[in-house]
PDB file of N, CA and C in Angstrom:
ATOM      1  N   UNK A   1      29.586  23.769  12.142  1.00  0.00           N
ATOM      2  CA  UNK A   1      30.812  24.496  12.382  1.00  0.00           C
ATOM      3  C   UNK A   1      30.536  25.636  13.363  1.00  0.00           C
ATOM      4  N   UNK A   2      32.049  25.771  14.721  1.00  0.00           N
ATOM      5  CA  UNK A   2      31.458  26.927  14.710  1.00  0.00           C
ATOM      6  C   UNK A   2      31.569  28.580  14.655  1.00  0.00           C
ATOM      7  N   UNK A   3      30.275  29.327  14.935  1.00  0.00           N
ATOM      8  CA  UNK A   3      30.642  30.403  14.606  1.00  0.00           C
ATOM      9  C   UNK A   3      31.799  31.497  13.996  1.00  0.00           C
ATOM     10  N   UNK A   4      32.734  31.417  15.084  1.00  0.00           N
ATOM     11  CA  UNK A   4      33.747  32.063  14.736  1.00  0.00           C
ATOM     12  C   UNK A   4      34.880  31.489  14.397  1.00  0.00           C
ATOM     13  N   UNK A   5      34.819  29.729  13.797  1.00  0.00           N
ATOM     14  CA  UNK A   5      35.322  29.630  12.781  1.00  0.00           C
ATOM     15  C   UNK A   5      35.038  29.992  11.628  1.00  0.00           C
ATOM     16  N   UNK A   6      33.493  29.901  11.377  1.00  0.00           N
ATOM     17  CA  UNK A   6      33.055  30.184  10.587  1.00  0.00           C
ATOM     18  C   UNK A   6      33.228  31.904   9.603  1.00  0.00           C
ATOM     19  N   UNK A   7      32.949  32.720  10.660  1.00  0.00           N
ATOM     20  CA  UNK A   7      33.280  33.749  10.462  1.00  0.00           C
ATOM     21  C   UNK A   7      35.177  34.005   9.807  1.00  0.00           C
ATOM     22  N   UNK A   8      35.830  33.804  10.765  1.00  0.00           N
ATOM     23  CA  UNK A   8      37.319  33.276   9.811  1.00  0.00           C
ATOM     24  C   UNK A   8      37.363  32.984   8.316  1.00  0.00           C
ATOM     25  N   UNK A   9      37.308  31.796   8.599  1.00  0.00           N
ATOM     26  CA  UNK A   9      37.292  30.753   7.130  1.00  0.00           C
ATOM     27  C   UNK A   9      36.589  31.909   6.208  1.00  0.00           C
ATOM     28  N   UNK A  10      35.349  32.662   6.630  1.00  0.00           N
ATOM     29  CA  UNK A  10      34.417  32.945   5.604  1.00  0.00           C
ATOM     30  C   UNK A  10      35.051  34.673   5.100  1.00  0.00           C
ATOM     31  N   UNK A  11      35.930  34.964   6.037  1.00  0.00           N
ATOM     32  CA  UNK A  11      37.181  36.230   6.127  1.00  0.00           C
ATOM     33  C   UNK A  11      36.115  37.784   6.269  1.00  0.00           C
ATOM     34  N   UNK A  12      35.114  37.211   6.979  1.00  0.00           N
ATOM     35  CA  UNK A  12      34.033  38.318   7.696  1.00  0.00           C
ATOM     36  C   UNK A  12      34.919  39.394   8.587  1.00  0.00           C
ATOM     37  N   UNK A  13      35.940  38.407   9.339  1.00  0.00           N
ATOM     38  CA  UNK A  13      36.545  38.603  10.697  1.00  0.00           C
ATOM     39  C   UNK A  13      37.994  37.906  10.019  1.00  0.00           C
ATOM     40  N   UNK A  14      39.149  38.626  10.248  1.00  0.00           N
ATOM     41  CA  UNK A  14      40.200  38.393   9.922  1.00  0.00           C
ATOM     42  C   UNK A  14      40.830  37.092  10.778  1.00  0.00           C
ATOM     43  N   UNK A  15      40.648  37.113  11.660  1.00  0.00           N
ATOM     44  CA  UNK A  15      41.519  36.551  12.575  1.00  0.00           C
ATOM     45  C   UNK A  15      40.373  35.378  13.850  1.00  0.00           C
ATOM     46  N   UNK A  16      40.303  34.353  14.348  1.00  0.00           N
ATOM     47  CA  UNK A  16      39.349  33.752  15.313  1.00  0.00           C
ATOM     48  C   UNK A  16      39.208  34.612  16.334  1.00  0.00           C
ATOM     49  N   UNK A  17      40.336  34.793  17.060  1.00  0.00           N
ATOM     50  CA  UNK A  17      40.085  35.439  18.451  1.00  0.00           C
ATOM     51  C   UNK A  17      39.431  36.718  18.478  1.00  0.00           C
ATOM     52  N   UNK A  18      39.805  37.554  17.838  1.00  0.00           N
ATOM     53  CA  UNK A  18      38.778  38.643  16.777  1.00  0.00           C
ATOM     54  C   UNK A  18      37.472  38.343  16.987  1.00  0.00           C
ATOM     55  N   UNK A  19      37.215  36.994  16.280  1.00  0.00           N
ATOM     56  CA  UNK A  19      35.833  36.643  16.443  1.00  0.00           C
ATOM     57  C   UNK A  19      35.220  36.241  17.520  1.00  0.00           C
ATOM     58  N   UNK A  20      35.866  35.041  18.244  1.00  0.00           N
ATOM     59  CA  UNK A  20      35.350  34.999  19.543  1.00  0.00           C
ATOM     60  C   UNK A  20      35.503  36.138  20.337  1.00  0.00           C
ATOM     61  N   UNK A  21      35.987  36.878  20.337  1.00  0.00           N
ATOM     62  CA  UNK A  21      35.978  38.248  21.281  1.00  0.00           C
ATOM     63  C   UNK A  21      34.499  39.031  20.880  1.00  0.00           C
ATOM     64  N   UNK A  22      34.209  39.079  19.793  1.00  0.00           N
ATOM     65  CA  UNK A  22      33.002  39.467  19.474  1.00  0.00           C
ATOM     66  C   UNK A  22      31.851  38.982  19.751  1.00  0.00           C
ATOM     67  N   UNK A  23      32.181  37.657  19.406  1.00  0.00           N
ATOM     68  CA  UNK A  23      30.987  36.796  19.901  1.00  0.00           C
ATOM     69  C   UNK A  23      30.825  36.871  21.657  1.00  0.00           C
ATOM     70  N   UNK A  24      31.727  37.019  22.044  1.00  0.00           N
ATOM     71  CA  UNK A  24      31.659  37.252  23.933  1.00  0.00           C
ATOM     72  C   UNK A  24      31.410  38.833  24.588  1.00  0.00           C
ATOM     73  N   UNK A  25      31.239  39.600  23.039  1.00  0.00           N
ATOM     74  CA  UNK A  25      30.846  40.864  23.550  1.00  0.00           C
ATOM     75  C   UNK A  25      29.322  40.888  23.167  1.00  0.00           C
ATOM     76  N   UNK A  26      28.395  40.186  22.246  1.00  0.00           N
ATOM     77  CA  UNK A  26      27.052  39.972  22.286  1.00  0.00           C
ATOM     78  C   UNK A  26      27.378  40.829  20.924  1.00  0.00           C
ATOM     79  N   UNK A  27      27.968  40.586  19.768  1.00  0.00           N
ATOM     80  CA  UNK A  27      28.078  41.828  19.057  1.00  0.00           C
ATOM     81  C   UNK A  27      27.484  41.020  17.486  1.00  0.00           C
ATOM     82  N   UNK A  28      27.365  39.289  17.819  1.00  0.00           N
ATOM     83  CA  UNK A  28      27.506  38.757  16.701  1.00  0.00           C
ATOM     84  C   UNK A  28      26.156  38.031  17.208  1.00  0.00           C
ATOM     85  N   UNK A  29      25.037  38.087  16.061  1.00  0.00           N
ATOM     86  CA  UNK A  29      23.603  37.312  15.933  1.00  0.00           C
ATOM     87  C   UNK A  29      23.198  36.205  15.086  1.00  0.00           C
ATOM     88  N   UNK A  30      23.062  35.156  15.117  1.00  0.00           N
ATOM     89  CA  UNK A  30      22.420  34.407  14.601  1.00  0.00           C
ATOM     90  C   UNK A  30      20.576  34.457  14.688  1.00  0.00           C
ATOM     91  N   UNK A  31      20.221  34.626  13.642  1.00  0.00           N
ATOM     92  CA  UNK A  31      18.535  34.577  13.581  1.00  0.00           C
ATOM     93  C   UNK A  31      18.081  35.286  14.151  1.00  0.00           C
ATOM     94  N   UNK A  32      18.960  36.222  14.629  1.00  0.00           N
ATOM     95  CA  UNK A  32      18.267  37.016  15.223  1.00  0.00           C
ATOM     96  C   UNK A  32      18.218  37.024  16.914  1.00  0.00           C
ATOM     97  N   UNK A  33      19.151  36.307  17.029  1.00  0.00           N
ATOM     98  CA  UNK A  33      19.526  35.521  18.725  1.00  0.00           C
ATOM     99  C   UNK A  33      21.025  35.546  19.068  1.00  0.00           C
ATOM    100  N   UNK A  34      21.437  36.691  19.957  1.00  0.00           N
ATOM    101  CA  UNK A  34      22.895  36.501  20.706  1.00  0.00           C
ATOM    102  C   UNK A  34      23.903  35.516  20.391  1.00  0.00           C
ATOM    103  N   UNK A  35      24.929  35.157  19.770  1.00  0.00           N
ATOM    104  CA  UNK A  35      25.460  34.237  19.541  1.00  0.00           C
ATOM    105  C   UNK A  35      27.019  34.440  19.902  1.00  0.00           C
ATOM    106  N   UNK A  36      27.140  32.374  20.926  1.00  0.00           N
ATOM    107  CA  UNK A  36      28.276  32.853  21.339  1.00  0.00           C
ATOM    108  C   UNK A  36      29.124  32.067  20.253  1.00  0.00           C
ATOM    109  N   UNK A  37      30.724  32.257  21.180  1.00  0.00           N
ATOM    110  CA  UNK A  37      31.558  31.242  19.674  1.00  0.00           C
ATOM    111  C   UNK A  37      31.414  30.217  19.626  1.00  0.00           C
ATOM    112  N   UNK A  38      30.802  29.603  20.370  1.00  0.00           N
ATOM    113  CA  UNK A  38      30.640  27.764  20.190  1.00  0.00           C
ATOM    114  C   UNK A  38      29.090  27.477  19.191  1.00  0.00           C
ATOM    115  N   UNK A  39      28.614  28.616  19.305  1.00  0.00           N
ATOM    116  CA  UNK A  39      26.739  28.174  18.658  1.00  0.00           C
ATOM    117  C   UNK A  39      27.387  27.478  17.205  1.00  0.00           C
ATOM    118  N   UNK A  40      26.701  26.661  16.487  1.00  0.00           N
ATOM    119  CA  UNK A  40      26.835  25.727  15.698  1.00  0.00           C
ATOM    120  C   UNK A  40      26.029  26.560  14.461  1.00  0.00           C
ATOM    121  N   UNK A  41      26.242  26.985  13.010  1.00  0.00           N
ATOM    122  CA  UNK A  41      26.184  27.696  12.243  1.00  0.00           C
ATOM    123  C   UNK A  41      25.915  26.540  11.046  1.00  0.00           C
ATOM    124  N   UNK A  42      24.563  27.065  10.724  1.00  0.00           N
ATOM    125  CA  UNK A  42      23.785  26.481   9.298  1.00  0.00           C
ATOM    126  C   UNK A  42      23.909  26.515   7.855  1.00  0.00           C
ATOM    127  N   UNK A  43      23.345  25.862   7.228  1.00  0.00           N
ATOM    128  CA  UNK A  43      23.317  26.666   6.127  1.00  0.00           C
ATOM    129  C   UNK A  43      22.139  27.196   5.710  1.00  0.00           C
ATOM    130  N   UNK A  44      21.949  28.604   5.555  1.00  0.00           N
ATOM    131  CA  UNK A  44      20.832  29.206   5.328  1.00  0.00           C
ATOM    132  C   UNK A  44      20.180  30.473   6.588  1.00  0.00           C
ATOM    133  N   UNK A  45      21.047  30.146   7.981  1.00  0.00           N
ATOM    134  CA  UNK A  45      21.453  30.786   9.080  1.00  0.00           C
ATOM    135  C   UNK A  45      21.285  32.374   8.156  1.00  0.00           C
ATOM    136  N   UNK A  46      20.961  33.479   9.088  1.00  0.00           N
ATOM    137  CA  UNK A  46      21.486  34.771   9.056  1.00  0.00           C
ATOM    138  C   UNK A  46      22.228  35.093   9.779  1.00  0.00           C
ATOM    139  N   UNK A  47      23.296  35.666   9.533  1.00  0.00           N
ATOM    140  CA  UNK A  47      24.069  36.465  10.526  1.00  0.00           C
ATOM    141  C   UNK A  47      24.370  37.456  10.621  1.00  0.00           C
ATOM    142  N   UNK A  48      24.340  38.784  11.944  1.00  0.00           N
ATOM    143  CA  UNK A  48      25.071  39.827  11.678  1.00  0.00           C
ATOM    144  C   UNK A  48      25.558  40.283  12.339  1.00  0.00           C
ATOM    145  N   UNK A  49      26.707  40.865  12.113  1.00  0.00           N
ATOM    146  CA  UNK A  49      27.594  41.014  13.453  1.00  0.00           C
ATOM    147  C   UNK A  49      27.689  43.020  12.904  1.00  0.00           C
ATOM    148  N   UNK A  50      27.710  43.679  14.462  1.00  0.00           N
ATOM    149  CA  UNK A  50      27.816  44.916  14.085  1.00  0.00           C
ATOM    150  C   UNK A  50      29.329  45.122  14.680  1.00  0.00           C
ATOM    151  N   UNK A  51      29.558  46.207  13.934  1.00  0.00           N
ATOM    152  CA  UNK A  51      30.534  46.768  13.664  1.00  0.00           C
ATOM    153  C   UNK A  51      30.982  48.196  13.701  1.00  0.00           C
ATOM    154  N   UNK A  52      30.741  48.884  15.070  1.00  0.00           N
ATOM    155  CA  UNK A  52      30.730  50.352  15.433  1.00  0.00           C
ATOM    156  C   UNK A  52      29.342  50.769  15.060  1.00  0.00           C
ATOM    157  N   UNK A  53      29.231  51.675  14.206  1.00  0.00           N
ATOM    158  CA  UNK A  53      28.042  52.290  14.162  1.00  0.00           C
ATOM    159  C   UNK A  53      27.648  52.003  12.443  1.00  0.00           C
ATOM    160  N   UNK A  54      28.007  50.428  12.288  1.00  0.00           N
ATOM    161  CA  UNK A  54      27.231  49.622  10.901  1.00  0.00           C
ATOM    162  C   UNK A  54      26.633  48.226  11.193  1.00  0.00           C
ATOM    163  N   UNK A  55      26.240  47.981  11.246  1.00  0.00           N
ATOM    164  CA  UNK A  55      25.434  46.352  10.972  1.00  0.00           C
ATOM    165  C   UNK A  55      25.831  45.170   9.667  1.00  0.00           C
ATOM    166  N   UNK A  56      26.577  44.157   9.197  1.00  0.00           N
ATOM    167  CA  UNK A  56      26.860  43.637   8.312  1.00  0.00           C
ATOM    168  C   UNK A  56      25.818  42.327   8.586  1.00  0.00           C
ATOM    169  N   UNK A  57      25.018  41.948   7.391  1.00  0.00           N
ATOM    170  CA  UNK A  57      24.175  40.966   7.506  1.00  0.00           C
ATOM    171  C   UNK A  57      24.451  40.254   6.480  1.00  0.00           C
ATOM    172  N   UNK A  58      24.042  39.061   6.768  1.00  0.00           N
ATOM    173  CA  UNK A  58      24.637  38.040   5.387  1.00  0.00           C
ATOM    174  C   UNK A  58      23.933  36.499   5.558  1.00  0.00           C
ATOM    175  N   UNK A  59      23.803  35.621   4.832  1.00  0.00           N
ATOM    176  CA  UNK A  59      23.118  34.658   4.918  1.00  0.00           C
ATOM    177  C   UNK A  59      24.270  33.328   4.533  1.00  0.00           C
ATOM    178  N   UNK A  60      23.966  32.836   5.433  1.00  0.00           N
ATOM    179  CA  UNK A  60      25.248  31.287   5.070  1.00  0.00           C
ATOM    180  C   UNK A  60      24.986  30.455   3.810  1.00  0.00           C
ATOM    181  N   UNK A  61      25.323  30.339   2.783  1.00  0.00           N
ATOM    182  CA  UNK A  61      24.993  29.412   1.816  1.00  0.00           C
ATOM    183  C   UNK A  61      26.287  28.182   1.586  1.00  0.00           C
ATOM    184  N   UNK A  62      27.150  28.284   2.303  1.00  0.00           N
ATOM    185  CA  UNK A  62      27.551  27.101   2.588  1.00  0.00           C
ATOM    186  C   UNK A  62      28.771  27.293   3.804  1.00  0.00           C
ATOM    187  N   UNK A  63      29.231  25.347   3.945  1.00  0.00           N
ATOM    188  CA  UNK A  63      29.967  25.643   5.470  1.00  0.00           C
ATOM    189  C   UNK A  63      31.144  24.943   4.841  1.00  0.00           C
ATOM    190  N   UNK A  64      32.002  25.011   5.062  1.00  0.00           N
ATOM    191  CA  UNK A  64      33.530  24.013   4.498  1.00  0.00           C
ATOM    192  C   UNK A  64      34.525  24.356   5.759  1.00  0.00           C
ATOM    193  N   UNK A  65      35.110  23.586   6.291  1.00  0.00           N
ATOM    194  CA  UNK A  65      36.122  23.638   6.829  1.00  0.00           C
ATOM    195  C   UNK A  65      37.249  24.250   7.004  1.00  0.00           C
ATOM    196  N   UNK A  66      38.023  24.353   5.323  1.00  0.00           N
ATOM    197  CA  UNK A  66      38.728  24.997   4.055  1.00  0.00           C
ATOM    198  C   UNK A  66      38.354  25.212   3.676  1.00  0.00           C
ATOM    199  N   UNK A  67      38.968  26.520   3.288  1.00  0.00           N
ATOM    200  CA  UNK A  67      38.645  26.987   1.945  1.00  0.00           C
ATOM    201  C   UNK A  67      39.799  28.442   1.535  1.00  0.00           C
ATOM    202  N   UNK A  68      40.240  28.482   0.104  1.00  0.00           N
ATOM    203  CA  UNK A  68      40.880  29.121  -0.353  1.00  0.00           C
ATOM    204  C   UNK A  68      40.379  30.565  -0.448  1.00  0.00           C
ATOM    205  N   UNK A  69      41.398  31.576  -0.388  1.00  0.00           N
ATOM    206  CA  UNK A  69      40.994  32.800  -0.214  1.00  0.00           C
ATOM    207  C   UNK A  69      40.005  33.296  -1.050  1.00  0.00           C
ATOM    208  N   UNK A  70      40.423  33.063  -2.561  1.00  0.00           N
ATOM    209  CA  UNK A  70      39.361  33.644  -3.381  1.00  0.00           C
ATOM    210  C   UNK A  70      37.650  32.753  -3.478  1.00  0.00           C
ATOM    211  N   UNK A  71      37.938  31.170  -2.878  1.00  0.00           N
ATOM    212  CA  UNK A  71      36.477  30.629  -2.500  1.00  0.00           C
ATOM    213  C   UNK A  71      35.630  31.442  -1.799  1.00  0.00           C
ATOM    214  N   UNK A  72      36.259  32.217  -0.544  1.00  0.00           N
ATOM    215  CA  UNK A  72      36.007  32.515   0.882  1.00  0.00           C
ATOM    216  C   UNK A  72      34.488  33.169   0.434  1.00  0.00           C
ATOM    217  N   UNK A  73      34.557  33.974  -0.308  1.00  0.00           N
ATOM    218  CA  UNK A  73      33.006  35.077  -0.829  1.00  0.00           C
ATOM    219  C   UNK A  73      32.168  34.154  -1.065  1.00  0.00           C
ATOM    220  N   UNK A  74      32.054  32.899  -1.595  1.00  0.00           N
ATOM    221  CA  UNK A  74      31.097  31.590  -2.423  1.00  0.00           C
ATOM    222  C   UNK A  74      30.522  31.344  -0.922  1.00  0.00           C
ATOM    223  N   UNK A  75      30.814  31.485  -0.075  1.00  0.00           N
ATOM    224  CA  UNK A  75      30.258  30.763   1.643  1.00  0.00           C
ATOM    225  C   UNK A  75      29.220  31.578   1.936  1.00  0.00           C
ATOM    226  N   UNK A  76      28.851  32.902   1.870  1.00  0.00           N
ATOM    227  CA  UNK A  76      27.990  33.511   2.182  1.00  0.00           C
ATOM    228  C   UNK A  76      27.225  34.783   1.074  1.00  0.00           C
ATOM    229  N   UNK A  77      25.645  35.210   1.420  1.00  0.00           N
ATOM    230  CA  UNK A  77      25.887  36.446   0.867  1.00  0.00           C
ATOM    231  C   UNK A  77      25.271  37.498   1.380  1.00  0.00           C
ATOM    232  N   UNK A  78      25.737  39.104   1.167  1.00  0.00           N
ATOM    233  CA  UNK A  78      25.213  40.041   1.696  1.00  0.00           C
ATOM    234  C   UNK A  78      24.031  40.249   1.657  1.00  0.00           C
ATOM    235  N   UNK A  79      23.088  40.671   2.958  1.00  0.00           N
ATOM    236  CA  UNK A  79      21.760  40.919   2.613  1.00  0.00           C
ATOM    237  C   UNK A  79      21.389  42.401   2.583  1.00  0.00           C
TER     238      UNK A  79
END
């Protein structure tokens, strides 16, 4: 899946374009590596996307397509 669907679905990032805008500002990392919105997102991936003057890191523990609002937290967790 990618990225900034991922980020969506996973309600990191409210909205896609949100996300791809981030991802095209260099603001969002995979492993530790620049990630744009198309990079393809794992399970077990780190990610962190900063956020002014915070850093949010989190680890993918799963990918779904769908998923219901209160699922959305079960997709990842804070590190």
């Amino acid at each position: 899946m990618r990225i900034d669907k991922f980020l969506k679905n996973s309600r990191l990032i409210k909205r896609r374009t949100v996300a791809k805008d981030a991802c095209d500002q260099g603001r969002v990392f995979i492993n530790d590596k620049v990630a744009k919105a198309s990079t393809d997102v794992k399970v077990g991936d780190i990610i962190t996307i900063a956020f002014g003057n915070k850093d949010v890191k989190v680890e993918v523990l799963d990918v779904q397509e769908t998923v219901r609002k209160d699922e959305a937290k079960e997709l990842f967790k804070y590190l």
